[in-house]
PDB file of N, CA and C in Angstrom:
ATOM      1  N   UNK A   1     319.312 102.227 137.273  1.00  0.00           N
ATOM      2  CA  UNK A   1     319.179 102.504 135.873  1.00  0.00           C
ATOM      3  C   UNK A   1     318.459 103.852 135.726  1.00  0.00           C
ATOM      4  N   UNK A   2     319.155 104.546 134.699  1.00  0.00           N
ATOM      5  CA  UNK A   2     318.363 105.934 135.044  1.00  0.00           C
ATOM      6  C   UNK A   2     317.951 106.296 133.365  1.00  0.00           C
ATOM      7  N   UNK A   3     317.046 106.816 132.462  1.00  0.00           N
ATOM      8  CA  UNK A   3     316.548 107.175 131.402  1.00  0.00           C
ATOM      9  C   UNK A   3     315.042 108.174 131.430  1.00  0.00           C
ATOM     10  N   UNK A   4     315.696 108.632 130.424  1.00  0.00           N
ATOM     11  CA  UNK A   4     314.683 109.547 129.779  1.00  0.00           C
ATOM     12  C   UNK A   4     313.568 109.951 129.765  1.00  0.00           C
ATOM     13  N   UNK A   5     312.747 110.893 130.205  1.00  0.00           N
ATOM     14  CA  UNK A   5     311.097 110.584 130.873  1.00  0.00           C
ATOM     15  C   UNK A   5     310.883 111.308 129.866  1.00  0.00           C
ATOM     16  N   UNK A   6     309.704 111.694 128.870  1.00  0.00           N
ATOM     17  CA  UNK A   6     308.966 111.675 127.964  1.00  0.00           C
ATOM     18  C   UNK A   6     307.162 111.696 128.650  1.00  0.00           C
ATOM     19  N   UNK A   7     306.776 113.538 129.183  1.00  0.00           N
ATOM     20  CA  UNK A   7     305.897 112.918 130.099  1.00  0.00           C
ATOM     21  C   UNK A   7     305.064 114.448 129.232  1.00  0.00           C
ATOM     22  N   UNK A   8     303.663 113.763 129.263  1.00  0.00           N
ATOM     23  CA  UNK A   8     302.652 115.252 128.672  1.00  0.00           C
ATOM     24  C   UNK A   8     301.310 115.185 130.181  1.00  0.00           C
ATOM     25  N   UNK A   9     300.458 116.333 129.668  1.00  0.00           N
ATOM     26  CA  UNK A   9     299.717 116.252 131.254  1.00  0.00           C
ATOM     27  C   UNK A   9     298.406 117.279 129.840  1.00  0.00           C
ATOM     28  N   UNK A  10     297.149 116.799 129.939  1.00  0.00           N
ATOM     29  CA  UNK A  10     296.133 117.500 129.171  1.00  0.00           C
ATOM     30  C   UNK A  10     295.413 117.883 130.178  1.00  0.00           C
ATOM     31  N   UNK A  11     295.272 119.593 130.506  1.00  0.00           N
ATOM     32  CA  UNK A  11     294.124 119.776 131.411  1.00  0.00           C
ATOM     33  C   UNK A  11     292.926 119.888 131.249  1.00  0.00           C
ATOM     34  N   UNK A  12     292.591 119.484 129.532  1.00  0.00           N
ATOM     35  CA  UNK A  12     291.195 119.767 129.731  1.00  0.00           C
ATOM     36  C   UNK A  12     290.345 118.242 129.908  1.00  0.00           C
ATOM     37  N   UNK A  13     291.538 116.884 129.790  1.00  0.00           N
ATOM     38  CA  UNK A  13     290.997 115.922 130.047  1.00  0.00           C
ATOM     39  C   UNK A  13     291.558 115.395 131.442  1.00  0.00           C
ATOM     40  N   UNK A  14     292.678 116.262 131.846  1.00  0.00           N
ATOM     41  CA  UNK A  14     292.861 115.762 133.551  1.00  0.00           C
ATOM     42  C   UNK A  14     293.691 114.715 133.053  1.00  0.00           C
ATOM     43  N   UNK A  15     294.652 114.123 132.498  1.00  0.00           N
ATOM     44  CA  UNK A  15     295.764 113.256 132.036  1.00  0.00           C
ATOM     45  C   UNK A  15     296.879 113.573 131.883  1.00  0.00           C
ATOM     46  N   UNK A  16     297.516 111.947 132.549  1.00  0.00           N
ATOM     47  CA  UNK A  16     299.123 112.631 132.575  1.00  0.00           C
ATOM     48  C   UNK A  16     299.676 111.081 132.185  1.00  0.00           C
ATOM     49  N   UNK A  17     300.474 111.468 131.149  1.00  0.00           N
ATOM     50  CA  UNK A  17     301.323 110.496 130.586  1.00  0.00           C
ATOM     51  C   UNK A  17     302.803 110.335 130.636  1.00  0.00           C
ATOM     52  N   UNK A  18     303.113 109.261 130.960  1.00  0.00           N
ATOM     53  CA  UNK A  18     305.165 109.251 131.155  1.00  0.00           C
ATOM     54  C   UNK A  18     305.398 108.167 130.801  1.00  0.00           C
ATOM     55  N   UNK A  19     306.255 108.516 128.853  1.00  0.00           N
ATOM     56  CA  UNK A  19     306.668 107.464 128.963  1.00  0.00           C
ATOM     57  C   UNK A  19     308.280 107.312 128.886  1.00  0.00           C
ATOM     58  N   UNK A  20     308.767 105.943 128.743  1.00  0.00           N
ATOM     59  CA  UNK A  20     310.404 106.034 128.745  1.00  0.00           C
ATOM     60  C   UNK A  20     310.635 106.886 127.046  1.00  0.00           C
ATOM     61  N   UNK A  21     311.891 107.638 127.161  1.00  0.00           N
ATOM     62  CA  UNK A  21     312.182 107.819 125.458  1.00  0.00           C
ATOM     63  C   UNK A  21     312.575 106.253 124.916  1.00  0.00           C
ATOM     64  N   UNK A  22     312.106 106.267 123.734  1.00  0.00           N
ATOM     65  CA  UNK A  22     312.906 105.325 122.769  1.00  0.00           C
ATOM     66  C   UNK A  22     312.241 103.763 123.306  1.00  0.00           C
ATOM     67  N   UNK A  23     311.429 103.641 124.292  1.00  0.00           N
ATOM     68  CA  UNK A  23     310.462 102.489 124.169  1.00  0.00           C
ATOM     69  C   UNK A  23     309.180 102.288 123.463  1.00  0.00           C
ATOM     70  N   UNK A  24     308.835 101.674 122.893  1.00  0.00           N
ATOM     71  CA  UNK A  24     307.507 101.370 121.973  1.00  0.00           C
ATOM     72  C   UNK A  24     306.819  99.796 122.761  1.00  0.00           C
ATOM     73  N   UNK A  25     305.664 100.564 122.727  1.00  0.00           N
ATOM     74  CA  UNK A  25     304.826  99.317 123.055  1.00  0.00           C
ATOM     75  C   UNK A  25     304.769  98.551 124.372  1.00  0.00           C
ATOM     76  N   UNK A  26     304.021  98.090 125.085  1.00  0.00           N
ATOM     77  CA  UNK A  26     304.184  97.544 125.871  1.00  0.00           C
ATOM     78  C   UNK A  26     303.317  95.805 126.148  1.00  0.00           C
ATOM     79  N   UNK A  27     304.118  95.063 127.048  1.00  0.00           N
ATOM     80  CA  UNK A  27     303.559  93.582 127.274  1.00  0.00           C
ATOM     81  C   UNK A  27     302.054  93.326 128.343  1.00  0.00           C
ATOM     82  N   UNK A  28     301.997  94.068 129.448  1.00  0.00           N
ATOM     83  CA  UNK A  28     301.039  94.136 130.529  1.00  0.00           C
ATOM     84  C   UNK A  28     300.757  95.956 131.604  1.00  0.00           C
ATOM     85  N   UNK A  29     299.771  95.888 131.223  1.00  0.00           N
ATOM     86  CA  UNK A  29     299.763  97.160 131.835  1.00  0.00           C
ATOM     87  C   UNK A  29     299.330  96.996 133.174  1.00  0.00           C
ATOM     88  N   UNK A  30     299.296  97.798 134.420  1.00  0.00           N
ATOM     89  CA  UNK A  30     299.142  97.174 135.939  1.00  0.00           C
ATOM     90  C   UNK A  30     298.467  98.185 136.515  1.00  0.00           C
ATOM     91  N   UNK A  31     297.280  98.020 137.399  1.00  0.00           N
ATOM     92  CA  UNK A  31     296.958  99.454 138.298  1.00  0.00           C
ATOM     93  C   UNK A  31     297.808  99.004 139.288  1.00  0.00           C
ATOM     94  N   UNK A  32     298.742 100.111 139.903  1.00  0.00           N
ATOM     95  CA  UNK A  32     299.257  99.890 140.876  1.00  0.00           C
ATOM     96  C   UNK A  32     299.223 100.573 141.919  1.00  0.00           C
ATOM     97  N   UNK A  33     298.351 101.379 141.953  1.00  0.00           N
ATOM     98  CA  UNK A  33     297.147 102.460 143.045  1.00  0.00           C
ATOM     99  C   UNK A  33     296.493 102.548 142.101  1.00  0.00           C
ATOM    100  N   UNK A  34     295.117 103.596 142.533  1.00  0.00           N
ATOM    101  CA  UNK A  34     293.743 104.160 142.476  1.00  0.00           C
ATOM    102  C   UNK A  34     294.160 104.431 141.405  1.00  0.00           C
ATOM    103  N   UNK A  35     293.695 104.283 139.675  1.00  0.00           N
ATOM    104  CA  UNK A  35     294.005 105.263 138.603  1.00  0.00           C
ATOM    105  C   UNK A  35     295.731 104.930 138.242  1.00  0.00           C
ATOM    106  N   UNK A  36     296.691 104.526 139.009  1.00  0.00           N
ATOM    107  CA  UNK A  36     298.039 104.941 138.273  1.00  0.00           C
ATOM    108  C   UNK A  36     298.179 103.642 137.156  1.00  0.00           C
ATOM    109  N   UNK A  37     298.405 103.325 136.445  1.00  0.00           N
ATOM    110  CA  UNK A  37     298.408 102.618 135.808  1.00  0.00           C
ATOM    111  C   UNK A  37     300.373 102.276 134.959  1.00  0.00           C
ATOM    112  N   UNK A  38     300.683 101.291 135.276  1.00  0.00           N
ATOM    113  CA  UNK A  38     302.064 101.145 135.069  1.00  0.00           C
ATOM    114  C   UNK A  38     302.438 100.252 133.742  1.00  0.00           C
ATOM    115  N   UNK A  39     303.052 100.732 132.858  1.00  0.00           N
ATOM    116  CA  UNK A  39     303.283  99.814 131.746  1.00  0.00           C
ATOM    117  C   UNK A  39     304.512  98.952 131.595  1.00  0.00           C
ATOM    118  N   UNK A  40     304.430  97.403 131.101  1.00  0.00           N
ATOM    119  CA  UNK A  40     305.962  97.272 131.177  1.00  0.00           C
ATOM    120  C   UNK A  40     306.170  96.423 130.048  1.00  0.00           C
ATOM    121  N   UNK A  41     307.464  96.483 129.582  1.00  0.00           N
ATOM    122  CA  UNK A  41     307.698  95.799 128.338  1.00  0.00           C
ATOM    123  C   UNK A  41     307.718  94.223 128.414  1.00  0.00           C
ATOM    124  N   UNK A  42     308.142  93.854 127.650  1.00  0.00           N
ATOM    125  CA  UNK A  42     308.688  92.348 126.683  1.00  0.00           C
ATOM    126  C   UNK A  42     309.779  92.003 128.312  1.00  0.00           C
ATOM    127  N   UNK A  43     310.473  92.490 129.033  1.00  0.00           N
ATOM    128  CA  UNK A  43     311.077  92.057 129.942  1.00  0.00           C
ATOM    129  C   UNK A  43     311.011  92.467 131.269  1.00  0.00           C
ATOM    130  N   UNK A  44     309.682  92.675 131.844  1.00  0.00           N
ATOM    131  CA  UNK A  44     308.942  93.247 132.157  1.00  0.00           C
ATOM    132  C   UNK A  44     309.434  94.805 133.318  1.00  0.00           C
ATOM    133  N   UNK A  45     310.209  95.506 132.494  1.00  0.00           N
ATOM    134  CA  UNK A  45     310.919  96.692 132.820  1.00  0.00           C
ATOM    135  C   UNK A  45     309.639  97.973 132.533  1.00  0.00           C
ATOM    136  N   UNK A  46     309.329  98.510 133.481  1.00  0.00           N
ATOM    137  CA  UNK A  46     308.497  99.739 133.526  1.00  0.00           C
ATOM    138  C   UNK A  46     308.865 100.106 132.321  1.00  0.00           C
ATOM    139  N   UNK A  47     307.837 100.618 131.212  1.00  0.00           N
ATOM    140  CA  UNK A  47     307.862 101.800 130.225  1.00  0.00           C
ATOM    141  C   UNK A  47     307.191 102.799 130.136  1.00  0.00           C
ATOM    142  N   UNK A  48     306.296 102.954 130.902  1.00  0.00           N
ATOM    143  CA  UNK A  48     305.265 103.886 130.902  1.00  0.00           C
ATOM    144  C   UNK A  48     304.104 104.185 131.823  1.00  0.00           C
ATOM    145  N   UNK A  49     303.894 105.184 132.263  1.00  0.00           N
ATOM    146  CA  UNK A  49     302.632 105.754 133.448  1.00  0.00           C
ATOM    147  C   UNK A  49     301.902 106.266 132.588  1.00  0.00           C
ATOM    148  N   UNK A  50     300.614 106.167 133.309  1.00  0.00           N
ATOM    149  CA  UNK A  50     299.625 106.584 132.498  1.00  0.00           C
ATOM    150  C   UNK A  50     298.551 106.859 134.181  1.00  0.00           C
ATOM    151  N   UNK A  51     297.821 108.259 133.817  1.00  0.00           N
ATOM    152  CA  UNK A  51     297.014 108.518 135.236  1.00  0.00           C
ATOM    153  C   UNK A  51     295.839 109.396 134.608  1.00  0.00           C
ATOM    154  N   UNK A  52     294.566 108.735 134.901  1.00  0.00           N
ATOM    155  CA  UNK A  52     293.359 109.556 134.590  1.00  0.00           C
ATOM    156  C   UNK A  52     293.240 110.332 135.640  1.00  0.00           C
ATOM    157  N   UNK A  53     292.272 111.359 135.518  1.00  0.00           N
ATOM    158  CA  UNK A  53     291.688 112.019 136.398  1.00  0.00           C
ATOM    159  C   UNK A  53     292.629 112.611 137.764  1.00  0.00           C
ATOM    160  N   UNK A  54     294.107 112.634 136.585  1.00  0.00           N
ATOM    161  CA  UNK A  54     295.613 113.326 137.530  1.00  0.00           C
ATOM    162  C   UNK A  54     295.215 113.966 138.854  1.00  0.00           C
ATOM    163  N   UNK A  55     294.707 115.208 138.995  1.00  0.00           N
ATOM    164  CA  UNK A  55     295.267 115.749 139.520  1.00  0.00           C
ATOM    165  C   UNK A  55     293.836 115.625 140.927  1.00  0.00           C
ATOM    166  N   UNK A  56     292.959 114.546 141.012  1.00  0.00           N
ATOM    167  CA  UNK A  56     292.494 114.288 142.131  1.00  0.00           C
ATOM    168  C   UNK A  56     293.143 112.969 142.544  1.00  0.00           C
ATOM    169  N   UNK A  57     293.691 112.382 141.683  1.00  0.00           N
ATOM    170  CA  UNK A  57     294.407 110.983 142.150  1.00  0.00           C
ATOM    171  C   UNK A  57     296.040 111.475 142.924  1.00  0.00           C
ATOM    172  N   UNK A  58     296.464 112.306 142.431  1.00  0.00           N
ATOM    173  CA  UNK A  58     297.571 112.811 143.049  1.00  0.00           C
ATOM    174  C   UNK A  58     297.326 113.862 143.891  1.00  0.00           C
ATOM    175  N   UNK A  59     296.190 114.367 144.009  1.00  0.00           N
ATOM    176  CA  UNK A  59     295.673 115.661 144.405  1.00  0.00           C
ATOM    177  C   UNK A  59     296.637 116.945 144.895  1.00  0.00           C
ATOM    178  N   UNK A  60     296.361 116.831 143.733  1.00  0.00           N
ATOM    179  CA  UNK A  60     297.542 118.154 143.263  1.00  0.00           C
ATOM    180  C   UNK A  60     296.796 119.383 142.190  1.00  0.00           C
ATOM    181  N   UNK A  61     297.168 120.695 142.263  1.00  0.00           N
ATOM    182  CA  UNK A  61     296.003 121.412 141.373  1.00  0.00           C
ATOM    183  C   UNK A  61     297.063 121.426 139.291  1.00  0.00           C
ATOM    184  N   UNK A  62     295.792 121.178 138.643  1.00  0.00           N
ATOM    185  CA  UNK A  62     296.502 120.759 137.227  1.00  0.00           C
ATOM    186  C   UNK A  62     297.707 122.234 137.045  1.00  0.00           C
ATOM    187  N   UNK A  63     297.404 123.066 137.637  1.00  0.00           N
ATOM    188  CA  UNK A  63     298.674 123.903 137.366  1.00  0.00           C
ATOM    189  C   UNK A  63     300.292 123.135 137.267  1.00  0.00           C
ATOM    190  N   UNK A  64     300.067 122.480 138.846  1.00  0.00           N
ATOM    191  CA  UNK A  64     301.359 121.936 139.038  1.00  0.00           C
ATOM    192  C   UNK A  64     302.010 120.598 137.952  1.00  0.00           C
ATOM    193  N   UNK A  65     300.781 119.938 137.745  1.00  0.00           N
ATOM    194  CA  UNK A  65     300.624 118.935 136.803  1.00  0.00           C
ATOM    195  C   UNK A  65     301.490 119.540 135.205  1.00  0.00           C
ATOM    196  N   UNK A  66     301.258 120.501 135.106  1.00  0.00           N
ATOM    197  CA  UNK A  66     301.982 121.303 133.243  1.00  0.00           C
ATOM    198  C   UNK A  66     303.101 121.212 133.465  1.00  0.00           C
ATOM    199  N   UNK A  67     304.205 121.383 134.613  1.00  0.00           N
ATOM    200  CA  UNK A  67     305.366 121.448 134.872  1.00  0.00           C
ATOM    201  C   UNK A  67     306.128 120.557 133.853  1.00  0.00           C
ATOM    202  N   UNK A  68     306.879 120.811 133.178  1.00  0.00           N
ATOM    203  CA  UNK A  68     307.745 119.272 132.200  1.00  0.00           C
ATOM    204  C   UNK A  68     308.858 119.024 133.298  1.00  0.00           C
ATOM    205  N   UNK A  69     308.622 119.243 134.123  1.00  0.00           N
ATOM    206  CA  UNK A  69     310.338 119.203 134.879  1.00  0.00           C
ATOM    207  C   UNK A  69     309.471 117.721 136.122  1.00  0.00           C
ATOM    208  N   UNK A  70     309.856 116.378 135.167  1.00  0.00           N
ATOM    209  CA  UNK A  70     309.140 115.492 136.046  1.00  0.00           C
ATOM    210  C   UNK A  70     310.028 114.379 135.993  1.00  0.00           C
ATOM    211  N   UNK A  71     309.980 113.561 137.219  1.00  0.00           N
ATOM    212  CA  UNK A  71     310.764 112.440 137.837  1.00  0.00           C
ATOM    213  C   UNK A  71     310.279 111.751 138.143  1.00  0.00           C
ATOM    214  N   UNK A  72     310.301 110.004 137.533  1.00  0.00           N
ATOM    215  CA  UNK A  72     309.590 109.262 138.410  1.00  0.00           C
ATOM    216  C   UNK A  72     310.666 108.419 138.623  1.00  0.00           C
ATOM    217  N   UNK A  73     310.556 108.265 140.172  1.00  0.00           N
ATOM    218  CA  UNK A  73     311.290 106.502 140.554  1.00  0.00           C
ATOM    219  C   UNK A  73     310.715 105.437 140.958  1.00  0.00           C
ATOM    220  N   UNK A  74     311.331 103.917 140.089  1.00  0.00           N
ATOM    221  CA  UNK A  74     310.466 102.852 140.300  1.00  0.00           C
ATOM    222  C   UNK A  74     311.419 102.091 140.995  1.00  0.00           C
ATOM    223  N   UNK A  75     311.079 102.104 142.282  1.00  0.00           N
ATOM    224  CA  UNK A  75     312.234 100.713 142.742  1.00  0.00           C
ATOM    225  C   UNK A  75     311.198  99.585 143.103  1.00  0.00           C
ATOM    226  N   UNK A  76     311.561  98.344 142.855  1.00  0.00           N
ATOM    227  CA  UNK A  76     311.282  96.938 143.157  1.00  0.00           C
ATOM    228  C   UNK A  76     311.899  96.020 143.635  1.00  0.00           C
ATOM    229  N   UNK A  77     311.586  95.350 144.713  1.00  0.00           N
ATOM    230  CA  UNK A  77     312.025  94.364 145.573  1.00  0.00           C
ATOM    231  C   UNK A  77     311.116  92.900 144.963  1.00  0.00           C
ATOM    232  N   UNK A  78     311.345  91.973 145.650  1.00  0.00           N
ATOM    233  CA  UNK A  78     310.640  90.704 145.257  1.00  0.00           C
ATOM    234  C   UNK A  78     309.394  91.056 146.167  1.00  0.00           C
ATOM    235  N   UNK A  79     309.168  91.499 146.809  1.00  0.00           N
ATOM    236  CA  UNK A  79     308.029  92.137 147.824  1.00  0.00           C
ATOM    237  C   UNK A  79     307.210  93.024 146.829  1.00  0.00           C
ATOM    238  N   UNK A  80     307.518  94.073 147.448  1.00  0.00           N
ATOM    239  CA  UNK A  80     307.526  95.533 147.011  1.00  0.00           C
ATOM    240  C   UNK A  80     307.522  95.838 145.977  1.00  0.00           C
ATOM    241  N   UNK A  81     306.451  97.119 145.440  1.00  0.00           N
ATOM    242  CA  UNK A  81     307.351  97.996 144.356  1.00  0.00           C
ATOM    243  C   UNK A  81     307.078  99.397 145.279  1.00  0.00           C
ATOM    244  N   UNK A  82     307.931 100.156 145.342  1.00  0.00           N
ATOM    245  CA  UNK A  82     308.052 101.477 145.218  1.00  0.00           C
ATOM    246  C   UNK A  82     307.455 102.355 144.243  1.00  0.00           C
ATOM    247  N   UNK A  83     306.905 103.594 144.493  1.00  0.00           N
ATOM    248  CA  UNK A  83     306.447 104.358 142.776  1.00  0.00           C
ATOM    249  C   UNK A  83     306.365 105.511 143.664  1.00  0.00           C
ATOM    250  N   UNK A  84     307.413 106.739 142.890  1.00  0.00           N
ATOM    251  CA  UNK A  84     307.577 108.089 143.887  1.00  0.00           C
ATOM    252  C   UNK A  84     307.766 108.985 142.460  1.00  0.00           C
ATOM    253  N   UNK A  85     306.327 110.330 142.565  1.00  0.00           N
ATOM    254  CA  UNK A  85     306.717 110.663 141.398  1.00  0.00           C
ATOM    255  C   UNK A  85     306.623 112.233 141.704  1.00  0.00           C
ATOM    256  N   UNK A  86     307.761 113.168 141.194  1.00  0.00           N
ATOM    257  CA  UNK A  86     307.805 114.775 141.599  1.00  0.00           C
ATOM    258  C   UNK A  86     308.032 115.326 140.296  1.00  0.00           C
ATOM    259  N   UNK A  87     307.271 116.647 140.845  1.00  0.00           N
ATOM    260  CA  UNK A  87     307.085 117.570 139.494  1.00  0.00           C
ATOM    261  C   UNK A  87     308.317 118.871 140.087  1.00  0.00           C
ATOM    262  N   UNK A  88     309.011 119.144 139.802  1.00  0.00           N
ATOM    263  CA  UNK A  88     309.763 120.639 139.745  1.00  0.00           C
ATOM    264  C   UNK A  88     310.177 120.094 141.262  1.00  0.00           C
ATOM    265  N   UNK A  89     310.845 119.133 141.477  1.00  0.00           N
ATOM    266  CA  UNK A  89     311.395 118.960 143.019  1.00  0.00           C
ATOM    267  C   UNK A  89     310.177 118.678 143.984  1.00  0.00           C
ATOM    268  N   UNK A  90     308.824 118.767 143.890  1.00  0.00           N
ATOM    269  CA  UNK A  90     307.769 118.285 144.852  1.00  0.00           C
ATOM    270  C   UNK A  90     307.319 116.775 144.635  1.00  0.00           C
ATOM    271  N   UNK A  91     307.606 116.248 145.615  1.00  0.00           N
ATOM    272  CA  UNK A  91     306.937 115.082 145.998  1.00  0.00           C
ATOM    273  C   UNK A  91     305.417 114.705 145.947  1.00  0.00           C
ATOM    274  N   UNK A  92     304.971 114.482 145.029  1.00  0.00           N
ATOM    275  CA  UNK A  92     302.949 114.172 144.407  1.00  0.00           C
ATOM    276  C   UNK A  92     302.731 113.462 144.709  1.00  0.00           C
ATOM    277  N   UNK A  93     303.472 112.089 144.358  1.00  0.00           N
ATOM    278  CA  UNK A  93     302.988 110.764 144.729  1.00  0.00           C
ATOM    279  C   UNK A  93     303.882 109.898 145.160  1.00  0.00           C
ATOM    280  N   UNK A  94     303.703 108.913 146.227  1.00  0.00           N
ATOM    281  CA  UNK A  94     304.335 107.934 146.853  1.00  0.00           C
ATOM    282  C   UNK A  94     303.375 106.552 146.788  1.00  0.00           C
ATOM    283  N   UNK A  95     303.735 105.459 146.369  1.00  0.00           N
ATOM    284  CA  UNK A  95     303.266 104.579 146.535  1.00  0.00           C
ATOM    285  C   UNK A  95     303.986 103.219 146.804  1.00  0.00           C
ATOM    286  N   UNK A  96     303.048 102.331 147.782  1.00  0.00           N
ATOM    287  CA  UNK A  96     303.690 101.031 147.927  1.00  0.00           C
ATOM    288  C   UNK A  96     302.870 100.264 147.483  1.00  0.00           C
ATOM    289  N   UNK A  97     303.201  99.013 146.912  1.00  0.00           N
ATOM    290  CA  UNK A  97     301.914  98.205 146.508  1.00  0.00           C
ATOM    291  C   UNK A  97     302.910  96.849 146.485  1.00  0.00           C
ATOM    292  N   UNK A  98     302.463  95.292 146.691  1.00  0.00           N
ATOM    293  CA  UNK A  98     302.943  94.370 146.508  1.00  0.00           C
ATOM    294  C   UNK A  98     303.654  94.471 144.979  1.00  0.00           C
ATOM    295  N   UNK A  99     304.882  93.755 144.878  1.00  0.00           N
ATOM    296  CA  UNK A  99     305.191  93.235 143.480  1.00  0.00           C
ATOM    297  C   UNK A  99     304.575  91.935 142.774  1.00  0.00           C
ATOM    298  N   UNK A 100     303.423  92.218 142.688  1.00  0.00           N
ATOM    299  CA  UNK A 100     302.945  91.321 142.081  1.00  0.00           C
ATOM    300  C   UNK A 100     302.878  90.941 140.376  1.00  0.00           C
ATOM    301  N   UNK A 101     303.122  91.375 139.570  1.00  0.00           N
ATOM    302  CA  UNK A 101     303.820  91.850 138.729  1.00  0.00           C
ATOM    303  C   UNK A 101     304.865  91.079 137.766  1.00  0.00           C
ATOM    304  N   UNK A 102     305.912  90.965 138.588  1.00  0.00           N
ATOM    305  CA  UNK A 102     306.503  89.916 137.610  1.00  0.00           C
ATOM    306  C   UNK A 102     307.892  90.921 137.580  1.00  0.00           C
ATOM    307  N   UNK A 103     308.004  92.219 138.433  1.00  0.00           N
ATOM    308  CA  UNK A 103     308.827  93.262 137.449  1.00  0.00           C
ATOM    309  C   UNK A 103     310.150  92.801 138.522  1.00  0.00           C
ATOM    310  N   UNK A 104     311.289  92.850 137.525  1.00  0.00           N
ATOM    311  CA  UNK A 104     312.586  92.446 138.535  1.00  0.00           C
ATOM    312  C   UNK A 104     313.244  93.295 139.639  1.00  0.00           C
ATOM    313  N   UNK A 105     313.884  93.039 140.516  1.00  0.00           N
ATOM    314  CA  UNK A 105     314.254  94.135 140.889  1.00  0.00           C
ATOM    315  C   UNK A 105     315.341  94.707 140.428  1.00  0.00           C
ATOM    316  N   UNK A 106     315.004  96.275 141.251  1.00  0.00           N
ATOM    317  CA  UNK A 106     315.305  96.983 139.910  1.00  0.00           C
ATOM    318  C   UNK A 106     315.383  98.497 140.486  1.00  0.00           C
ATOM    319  N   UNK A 107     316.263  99.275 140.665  1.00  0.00           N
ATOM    320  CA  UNK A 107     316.050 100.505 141.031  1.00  0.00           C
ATOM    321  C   UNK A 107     316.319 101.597 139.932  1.00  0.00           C
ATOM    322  N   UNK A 108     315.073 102.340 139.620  1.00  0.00           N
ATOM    323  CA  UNK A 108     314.722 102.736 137.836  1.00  0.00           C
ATOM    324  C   UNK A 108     314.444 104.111 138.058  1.00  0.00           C
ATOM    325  N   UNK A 109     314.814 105.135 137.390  1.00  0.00           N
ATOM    326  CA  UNK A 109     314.979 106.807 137.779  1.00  0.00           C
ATOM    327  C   UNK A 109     314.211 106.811 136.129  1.00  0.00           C
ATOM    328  N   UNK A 110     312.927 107.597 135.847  1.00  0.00           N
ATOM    329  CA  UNK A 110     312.863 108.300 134.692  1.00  0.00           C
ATOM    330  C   UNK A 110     312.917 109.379 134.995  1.00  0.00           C
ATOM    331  N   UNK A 111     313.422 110.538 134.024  1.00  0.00           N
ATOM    332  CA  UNK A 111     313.722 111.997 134.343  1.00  0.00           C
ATOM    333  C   UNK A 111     313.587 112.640 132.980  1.00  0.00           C
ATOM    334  N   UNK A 112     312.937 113.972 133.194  1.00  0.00           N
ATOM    335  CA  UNK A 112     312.510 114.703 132.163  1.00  0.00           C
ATOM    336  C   UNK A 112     313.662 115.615 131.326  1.00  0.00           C
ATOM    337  N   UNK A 113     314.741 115.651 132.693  1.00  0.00           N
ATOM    338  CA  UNK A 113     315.810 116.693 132.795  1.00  0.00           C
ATOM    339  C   UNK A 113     316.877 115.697 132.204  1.00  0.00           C
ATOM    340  N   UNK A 114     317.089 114.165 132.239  1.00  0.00           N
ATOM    341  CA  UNK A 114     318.030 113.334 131.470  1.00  0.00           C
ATOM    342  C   UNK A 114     319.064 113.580 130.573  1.00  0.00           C
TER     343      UNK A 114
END
């Protein structure tokens, strides 16, 4: 499933936000590493990232962070979730974390470029 990324980054508070276009609201929000924080709706389909203190959690310098040219992919297994997120073609973040969660599987592309 692939949709719309909708993502801002504030450097003077170090925040970076991604959400899906055209979703509102969400059911449970999840840390799913240090700081990343994952939102998901009414069926419990990712809608939204949310990351304090960006660019030491991804450790990346906030320059790279302004880029609008951003991709995240969420794949999920009954295990697993996957969370791989690149700015302008670079690879920032990779993560594995149990699916604990509830989220189906599901292999989920948000993209800025959509």
């Amino acid at each position: 499933m692939k949709k719309r990324l909708i993502s801002s980054y504030d450097e003077v508070n170090d925040t970076f936000v991604g959400k899906v276009d055209g979703e509102n609201g969400f059911c449970a929000d999840y840390d799913i590493s240090d700081g990343i924080f994952l939102a998901v709706g009414k069926n419990n389909f990712p809608n939204s990232v949310y990351v304090n203190n960006a660019s030491e959690v991804f450790k990346t310098p906030k320059q790279i962070l302004e880029n609008s040219n951003v991709k995240i992919d969420i794949i999920c297994d009954t295990l697993f979730l996957y969370f791989n997120m690149f700015v302008d073609g670079l690879k920032i973040c990779s993560v594995k974390c149990k699916n604990d969660y509830g989220i189906p599987s599901i292999n989920f592309e948000i993209d800025s470029n959509h």
